[in-house]
C-alpha atoms as a PDB file:
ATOM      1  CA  UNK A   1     -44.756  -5.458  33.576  1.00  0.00           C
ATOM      2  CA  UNK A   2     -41.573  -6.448  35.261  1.00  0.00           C
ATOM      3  CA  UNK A   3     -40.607  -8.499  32.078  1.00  0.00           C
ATOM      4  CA  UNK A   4     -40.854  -5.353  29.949  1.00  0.00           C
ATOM      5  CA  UNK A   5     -38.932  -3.083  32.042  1.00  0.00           C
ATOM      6  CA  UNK A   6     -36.010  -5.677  32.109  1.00  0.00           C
ATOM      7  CA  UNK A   7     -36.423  -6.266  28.566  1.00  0.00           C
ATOM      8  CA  UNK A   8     -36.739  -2.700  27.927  1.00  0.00           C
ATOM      9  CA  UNK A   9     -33.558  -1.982  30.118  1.00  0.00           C
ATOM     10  CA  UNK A  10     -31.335  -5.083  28.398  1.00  0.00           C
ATOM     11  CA  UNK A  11     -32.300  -3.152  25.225  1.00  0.00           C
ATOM     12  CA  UNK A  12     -31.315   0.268  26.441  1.00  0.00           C
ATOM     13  CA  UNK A  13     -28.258  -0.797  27.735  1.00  0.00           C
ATOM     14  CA  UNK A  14     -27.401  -2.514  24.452  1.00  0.00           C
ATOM     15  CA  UNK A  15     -28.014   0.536  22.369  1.00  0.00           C
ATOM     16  CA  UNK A  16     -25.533   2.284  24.694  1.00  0.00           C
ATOM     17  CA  UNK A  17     -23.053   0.143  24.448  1.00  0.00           C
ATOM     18  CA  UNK A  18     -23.583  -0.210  20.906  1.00  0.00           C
ATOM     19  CA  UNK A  19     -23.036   3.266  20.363  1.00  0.00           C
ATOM     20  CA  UNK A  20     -19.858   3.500  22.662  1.00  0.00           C
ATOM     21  CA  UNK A  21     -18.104   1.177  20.248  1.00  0.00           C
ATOM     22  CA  UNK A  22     -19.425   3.107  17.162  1.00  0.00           C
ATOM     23  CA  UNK A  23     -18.206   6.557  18.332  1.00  0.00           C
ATOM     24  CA  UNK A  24     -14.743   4.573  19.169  1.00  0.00           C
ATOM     25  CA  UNK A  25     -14.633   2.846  16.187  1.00  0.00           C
ATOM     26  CA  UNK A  26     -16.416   5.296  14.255  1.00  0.00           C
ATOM     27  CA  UNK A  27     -18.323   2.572  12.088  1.00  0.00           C
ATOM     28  CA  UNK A  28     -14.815   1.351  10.205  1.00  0.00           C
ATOM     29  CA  UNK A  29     -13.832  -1.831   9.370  1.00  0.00           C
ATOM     30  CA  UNK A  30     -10.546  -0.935   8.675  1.00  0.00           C
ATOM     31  CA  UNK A  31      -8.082   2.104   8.463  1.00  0.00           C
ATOM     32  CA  UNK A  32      -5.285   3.387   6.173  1.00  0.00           C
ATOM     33  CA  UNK A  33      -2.645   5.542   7.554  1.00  0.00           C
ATOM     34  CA  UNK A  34      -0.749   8.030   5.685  1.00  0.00           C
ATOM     35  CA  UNK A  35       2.837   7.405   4.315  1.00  0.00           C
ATOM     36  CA  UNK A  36       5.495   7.680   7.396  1.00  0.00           C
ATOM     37  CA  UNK A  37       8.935   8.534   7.293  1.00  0.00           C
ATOM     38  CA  UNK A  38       9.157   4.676   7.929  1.00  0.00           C
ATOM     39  CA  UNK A  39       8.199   3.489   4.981  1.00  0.00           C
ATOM     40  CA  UNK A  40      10.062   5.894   3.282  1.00  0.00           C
ATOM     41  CA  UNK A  41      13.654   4.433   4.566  1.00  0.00           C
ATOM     42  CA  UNK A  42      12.268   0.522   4.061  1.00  0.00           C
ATOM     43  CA  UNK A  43      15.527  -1.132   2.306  1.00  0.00           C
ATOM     44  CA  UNK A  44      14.809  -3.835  -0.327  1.00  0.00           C
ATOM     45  CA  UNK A  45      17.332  -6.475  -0.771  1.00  0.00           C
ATOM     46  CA  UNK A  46      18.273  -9.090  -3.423  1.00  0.00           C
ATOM     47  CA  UNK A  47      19.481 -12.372  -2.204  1.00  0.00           C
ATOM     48  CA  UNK A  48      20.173 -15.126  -5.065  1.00  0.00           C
ATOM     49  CA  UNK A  49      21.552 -18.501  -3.256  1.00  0.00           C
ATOM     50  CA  UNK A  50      21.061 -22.315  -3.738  1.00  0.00           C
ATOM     51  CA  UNK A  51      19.040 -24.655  -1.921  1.00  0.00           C
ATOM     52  CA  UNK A  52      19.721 -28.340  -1.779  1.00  0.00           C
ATOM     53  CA  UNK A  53      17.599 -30.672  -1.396  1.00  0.00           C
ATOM     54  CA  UNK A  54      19.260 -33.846  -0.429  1.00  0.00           C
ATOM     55  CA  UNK A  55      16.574 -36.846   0.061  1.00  0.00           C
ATOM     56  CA  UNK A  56      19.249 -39.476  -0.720  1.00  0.00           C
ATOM     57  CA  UNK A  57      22.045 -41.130   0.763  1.00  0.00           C
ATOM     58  CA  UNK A  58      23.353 -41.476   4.382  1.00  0.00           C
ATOM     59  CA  UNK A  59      22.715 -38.204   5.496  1.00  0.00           C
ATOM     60  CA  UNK A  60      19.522 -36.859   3.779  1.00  0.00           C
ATOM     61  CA  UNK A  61      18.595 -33.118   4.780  1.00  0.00           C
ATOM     62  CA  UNK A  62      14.868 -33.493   4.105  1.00  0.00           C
ATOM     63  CA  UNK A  63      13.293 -36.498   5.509  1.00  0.00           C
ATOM     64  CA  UNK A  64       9.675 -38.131   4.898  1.00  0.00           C
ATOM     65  CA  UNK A  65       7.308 -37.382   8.069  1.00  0.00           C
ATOM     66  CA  UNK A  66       4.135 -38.889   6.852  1.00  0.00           C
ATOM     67  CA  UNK A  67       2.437 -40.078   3.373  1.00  0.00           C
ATOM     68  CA  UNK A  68       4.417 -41.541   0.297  1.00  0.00           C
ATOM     69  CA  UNK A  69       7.014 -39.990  -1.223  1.00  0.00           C
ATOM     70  CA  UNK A  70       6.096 -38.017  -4.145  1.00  0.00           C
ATOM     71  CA  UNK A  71       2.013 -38.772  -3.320  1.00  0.00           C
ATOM     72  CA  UNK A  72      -0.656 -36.453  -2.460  1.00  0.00           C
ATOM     73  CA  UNK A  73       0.012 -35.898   1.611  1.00  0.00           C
ATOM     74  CA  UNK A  74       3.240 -36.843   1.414  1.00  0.00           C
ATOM     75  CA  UNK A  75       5.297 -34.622   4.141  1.00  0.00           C
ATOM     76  CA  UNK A  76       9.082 -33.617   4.397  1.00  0.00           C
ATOM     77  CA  UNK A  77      10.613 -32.252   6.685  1.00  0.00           C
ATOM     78  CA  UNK A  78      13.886 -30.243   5.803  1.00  0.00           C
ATOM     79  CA  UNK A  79      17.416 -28.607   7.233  1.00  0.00           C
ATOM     80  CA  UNK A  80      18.616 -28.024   3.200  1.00  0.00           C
ATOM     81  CA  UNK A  81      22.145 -26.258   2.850  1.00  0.00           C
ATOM     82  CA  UNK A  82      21.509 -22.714   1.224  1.00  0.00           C
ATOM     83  CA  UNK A  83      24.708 -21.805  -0.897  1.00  0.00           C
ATOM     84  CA  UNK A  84      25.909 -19.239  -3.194  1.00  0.00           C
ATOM     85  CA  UNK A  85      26.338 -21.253  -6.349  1.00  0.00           C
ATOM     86  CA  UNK A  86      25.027 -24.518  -7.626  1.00  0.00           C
ATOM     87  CA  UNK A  87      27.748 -26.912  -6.454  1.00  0.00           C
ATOM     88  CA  UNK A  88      27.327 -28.603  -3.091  1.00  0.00           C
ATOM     89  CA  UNK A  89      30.613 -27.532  -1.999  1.00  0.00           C
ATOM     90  CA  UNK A  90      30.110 -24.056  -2.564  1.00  0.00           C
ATOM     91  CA  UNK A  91      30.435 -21.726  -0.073  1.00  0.00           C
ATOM     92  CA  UNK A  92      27.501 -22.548   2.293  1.00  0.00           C
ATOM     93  CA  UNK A  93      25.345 -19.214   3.500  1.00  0.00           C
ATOM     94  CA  UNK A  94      22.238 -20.406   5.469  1.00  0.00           C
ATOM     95  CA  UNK A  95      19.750 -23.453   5.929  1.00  0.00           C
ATOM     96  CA  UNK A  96      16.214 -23.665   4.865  1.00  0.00           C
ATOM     97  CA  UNK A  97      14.405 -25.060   7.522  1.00  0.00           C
ATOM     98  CA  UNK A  98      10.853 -26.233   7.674  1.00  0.00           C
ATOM     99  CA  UNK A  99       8.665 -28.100   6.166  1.00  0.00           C
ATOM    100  CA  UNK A 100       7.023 -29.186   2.566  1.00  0.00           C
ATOM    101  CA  UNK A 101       3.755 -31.259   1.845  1.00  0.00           C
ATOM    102  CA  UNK A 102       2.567 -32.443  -1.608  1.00  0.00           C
ATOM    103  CA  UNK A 103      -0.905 -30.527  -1.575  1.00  0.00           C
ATOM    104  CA  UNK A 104      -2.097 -30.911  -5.269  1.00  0.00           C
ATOM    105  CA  UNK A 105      -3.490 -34.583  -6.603  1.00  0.00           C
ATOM    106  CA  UNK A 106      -3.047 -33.029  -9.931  1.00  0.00           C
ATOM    107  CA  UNK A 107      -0.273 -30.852 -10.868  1.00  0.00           C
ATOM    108  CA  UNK A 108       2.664 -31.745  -8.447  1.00  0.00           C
ATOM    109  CA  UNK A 109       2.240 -28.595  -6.404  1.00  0.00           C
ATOM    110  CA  UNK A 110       3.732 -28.069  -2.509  1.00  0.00           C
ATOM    111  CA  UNK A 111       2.414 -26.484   0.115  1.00  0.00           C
ATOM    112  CA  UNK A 112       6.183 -24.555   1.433  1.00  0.00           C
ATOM    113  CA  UNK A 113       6.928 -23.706   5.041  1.00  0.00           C
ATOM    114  CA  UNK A 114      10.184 -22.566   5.429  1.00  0.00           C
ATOM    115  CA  UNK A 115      12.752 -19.812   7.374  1.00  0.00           C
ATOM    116  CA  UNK A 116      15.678 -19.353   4.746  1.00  0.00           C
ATOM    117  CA  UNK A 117      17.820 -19.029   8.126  1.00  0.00           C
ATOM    118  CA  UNK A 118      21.441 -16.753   6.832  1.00  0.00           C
ATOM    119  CA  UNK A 119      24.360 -17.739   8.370  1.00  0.00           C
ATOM    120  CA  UNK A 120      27.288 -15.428   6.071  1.00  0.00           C
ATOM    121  CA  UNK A 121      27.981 -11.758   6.219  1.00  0.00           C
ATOM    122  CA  UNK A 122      25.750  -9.016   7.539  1.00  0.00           C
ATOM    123  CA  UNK A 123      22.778 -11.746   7.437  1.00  0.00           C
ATOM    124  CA  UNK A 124      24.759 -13.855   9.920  1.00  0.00           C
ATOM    125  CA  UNK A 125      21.453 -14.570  12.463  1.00  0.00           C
ATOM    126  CA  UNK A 126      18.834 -12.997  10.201  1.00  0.00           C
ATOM    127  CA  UNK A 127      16.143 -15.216   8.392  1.00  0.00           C
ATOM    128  CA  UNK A 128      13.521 -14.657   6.192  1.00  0.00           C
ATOM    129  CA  UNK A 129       9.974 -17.012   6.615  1.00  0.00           C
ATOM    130  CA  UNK A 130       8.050 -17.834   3.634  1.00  0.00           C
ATOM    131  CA  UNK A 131       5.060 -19.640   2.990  1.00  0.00           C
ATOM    132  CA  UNK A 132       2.852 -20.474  -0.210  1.00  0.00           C
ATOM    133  CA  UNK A 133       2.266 -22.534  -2.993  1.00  0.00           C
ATOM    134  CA  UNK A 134       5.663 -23.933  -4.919  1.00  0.00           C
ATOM    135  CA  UNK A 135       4.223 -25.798  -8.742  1.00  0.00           C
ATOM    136  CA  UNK A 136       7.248 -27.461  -9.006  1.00  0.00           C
ATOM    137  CA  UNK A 137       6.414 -28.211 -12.498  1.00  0.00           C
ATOM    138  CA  UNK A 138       6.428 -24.578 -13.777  1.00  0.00           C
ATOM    139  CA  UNK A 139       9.669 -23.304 -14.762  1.00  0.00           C
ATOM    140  CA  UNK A 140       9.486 -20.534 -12.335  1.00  0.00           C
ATOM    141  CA  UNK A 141       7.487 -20.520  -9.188  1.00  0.00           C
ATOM    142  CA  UNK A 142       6.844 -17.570  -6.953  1.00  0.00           C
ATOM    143  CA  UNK A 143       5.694 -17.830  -3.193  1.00  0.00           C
ATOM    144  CA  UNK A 144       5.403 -14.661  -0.671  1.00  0.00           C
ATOM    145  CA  UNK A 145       8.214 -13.910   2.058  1.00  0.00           C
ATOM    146  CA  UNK A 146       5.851 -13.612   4.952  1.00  0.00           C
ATOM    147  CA  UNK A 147       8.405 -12.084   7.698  1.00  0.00           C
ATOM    148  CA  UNK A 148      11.523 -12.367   9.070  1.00  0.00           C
ATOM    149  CA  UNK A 149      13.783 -11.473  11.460  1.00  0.00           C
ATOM    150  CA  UNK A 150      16.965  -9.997  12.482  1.00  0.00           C
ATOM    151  CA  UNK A 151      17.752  -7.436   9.593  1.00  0.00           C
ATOM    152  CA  UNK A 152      15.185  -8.473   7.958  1.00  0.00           C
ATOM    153  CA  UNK A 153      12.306  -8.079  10.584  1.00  0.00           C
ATOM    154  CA  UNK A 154       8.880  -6.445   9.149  1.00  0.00           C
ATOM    155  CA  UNK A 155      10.081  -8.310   5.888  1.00  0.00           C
ATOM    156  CA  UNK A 156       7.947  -8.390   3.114  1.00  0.00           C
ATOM    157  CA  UNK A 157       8.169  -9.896  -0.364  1.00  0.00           C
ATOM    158  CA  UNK A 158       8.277 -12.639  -2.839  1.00  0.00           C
ATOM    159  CA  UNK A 159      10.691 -15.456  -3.576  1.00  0.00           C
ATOM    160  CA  UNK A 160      11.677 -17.108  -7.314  1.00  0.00           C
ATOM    161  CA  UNK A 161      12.149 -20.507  -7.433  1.00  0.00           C
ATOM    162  CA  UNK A 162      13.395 -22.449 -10.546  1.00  0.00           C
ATOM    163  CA  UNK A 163      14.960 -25.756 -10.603  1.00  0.00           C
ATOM    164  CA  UNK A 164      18.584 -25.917 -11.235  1.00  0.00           C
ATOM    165  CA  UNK A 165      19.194 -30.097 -11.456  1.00  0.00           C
ATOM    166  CA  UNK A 166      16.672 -32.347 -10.496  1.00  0.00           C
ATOM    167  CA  UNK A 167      17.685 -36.168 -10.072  1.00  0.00           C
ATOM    168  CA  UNK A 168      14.873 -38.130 -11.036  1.00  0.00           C
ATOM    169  CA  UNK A 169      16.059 -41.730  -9.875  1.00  0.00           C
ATOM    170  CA  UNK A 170      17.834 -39.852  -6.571  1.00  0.00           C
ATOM    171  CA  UNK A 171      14.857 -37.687  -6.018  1.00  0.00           C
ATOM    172  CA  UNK A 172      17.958 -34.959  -4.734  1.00  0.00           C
ATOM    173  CA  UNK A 173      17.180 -31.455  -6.136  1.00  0.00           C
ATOM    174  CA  UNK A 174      18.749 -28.209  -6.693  1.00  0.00           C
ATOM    175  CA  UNK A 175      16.941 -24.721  -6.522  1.00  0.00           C
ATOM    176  CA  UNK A 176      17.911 -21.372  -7.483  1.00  0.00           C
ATOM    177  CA  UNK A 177      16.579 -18.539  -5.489  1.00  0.00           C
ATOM    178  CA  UNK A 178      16.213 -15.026  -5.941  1.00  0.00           C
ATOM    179  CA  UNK A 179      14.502 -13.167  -3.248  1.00  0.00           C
ATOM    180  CA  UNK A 180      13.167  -9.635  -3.001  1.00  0.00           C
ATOM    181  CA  UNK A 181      12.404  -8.347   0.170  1.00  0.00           C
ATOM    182  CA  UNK A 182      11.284  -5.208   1.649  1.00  0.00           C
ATOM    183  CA  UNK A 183      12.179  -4.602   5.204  1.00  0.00           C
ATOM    184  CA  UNK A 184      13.323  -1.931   7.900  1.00  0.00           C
END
């Protein structure tokens, strides 16, 4: 008898509980608000810029952390100039800062993990994080902006990555970006 009262009672208290979080929750997995003024005064900027890959020389700004260059697990980790045009001495605007890994055994495609961190103009201390799948391969590659900070906290978007000048006995690389991004 005393087992079924206390399994009775566990159950009871259960079904209480249960329907405490249900009248909270009201049964939803998820829930969509209604346009704010917010999202109505979201800016969207256009940043073109670009990145240099430098794996060469005496001071290389990505470096091999683990695997074989150019091999499936093969890791980098970067600090690549950003600038405004192609030439490494153009005027330099940020550093992309992260981290790349050679995630396809197939088609040459990296897994990107990078901050695009600005250093020029109203940017100056502002960077943009973005992290996705980069087929070096195609001719143009997109991968999602993720966040950001600064002015561009809440950022949200997509980056376009096409190869400028690739060096193949170097391995030293030049990428032009254009990135959209949504933010406050």
């Amino acid at each position: 008898m005393a087992s079924f009262l206390t399994s009775t009672y566990h159950f009871t208290m259960f079904f209480i509980l249960l329907s405490t979080f249900l009248a909270f929750t009201d049964g939803k997995f998820s829930e969509q608000y209604p346009n704010t003024k917010a999202t109505i005064h979201d800016k969207i900027s256009h940043l073109h810029f670009y990145f240099h890959d430098i794996v060469s020389g005496k001071n290389p700004t990505a470096i091999l952390i683990a695997g074989q260059r150019n091999s499936f697990g093969s890791t980098a980790m970067i600090d690549d100039p950003l600038t405004e045009g192609p030439e490494p001495s153009s005027k330099l605007v940020g550093r992309a800062q992260g981290m790349y890994a050679m995630t396809s055994q197939q088609d040459g495609s990296l897994l990107m993990v990078v901050n695009f961190a600005f250093n020029e103009g109203k940017f100056n201390g502002s960077s943009v994080s973005v992290i996705g799948r980069n087929p070096v391969l195609d001719a143009v590659r997109e991968m999602p902006v993720v966040g950001g900070s600064g002015i561009f906290r809440l950022a949200r978007g997509y980056a376009l990555a096409k190869t400028y000048q690739y060096n193949i006995t170097s391995g030293d690389a030049v990428v032009e970006y254009n990135v959209f991004i949504t933010h406050d």
